[in-house]
N, C-alpha and C. Protein backbone atom coordinates (compact mmCIF):
# COMPACT_ATOMS: atom_id res chain seq x y z
N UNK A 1 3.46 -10.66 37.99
CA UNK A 1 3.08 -10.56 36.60
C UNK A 1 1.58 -10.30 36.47
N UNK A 2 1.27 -9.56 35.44
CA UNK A 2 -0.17 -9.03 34.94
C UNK A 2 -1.02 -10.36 34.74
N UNK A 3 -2.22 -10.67 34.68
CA UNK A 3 -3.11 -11.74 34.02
C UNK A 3 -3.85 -11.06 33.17
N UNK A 4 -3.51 -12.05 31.83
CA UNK A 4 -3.92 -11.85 30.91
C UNK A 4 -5.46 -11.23 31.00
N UNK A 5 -5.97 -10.55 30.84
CA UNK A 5 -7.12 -10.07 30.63
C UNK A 5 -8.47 -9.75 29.43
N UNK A 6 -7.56 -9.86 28.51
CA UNK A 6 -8.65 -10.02 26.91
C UNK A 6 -9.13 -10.66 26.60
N UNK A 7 -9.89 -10.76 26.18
CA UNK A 7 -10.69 -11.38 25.53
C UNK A 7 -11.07 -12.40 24.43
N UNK A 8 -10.99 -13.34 24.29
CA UNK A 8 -10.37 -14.31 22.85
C UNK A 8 -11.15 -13.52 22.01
N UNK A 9 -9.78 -13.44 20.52
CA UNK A 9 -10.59 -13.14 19.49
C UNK A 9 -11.88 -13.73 19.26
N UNK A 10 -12.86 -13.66 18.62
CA UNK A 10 -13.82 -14.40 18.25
C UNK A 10 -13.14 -15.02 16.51
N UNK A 11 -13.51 -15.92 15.88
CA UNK A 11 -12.97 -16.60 15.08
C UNK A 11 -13.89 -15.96 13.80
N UNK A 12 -13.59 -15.72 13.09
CA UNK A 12 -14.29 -14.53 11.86
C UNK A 12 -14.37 -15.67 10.86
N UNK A 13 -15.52 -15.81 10.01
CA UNK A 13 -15.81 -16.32 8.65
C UNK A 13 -14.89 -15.75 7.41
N UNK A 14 -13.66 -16.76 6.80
CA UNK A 14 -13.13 -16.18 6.26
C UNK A 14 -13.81 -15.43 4.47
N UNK A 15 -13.68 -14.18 4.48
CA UNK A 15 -14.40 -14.20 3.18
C UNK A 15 -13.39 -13.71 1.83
N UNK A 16 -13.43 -14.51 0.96
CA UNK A 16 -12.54 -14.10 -0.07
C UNK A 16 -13.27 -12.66 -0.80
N UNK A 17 -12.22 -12.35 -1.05
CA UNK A 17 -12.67 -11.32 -1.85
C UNK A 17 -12.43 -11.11 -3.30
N UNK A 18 -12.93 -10.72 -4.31
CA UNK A 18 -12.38 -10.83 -5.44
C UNK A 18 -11.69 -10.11 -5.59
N UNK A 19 -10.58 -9.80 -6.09
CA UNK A 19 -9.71 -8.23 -6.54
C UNK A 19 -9.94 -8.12 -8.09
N UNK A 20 -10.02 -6.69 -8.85
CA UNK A 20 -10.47 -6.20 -9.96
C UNK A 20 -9.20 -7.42 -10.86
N UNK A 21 -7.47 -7.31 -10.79
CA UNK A 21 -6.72 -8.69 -11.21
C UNK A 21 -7.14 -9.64 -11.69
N UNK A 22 -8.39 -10.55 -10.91
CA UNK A 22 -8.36 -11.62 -10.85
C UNK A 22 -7.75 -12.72 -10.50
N UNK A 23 -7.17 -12.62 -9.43
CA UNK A 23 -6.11 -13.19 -8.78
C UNK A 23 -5.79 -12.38 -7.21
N UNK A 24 -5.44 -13.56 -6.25
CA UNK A 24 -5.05 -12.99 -4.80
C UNK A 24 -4.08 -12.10 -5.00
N UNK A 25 -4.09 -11.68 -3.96
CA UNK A 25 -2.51 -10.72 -3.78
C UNK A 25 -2.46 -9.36 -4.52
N UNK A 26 -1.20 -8.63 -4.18
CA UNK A 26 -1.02 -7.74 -5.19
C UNK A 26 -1.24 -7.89 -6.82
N UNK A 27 -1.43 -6.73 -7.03
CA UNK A 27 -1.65 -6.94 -8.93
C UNK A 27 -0.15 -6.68 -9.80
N UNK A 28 0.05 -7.52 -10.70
CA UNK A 28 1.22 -7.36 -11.55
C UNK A 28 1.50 -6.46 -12.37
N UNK A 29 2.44 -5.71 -12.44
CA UNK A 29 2.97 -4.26 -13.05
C UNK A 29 2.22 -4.29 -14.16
N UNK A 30 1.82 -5.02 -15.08
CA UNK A 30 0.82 -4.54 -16.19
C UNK A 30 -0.67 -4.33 -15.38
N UNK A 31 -0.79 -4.69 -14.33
CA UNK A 31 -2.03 -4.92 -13.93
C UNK A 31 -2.70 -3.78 -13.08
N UNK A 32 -1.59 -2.98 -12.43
CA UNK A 32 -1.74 -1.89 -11.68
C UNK A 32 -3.01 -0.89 -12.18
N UNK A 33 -4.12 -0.43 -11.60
CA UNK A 33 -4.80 0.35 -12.13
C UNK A 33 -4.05 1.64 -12.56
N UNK A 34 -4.58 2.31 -13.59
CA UNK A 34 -4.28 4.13 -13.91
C UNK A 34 -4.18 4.67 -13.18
N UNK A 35 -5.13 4.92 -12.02
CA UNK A 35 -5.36 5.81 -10.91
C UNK A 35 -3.94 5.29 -9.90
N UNK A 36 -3.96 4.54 -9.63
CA UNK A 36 -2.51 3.95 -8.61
C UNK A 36 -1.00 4.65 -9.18
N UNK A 37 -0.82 4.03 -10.56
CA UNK A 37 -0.32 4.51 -11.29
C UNK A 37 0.25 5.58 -11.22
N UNK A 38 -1.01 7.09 -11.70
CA UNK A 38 -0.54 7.92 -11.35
C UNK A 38 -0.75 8.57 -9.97
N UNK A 39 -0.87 8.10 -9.18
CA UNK A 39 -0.55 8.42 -7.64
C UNK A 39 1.30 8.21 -7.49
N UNK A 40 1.20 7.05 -7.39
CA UNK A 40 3.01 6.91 -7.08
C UNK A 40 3.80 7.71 -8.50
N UNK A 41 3.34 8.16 -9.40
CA UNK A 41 4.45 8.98 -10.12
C UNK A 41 4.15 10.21 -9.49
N UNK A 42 3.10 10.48 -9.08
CA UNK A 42 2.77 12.16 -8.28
C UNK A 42 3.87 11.88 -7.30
N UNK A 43 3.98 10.80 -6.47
CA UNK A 43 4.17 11.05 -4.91
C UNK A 43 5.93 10.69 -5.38
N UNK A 44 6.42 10.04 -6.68
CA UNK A 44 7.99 10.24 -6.79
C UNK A 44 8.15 11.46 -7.35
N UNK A 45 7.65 12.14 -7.95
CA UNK A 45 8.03 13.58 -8.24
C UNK A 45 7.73 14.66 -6.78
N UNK A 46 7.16 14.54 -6.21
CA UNK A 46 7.22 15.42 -4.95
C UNK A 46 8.40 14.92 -4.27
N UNK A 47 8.63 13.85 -4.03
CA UNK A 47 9.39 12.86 -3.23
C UNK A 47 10.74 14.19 -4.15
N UNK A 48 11.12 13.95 -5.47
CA UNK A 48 12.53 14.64 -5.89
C UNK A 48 12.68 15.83 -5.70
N UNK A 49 11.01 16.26 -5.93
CA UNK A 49 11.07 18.07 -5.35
C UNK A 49 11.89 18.48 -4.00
N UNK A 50 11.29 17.36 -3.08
CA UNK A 50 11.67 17.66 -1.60
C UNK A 50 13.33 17.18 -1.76
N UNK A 51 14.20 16.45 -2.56
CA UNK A 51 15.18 16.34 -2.31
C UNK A 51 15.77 17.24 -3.28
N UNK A 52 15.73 17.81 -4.15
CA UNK A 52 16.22 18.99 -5.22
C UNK A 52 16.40 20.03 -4.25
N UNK A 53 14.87 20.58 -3.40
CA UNK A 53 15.42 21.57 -2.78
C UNK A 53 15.63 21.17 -1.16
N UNK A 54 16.46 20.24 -0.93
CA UNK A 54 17.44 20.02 0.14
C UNK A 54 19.21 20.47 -0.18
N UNK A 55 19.23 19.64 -1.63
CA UNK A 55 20.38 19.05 -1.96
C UNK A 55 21.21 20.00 -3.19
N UNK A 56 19.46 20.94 -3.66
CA UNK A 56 19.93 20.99 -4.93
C UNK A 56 19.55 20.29 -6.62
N UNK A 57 20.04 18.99 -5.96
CA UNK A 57 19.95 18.64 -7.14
C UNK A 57 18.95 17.21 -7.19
N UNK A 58 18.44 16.65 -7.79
CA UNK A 58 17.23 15.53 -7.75
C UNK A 58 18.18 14.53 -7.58
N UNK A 59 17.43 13.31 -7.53
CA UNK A 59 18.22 12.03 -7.12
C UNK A 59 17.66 11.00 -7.73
């Protein structure tokens, strides 16, 4: 068997961060910025394009 060879992580200062929310974690469906927003409606309308012209028809 191999011996371990790496290196211990070093132990990092944890730093909070604020998120624009105000709150950890993901942001809540009212909370989603505009810009995000319309990213994932861009990327589900390409997303149906690519299956319209597989299938035909959208999904």
């Amino acid at each position: 068997m191999k011996k371990d060879t790496r290196e211990p992580q070093d132990e990092r200062e944890f730093v909070e961060v604020e998120e624009p929310w105000g709150h950890p974690g993901p942001p809540r469906v009212d909370e989603v910025p505009t810009e995000v927003e319309a990213r994932r409606r861009d990327a589900t309308r390409r997303q149906q394009r690519m299956t319209r012209d597989k299938t035909g028809k959208a999904e």
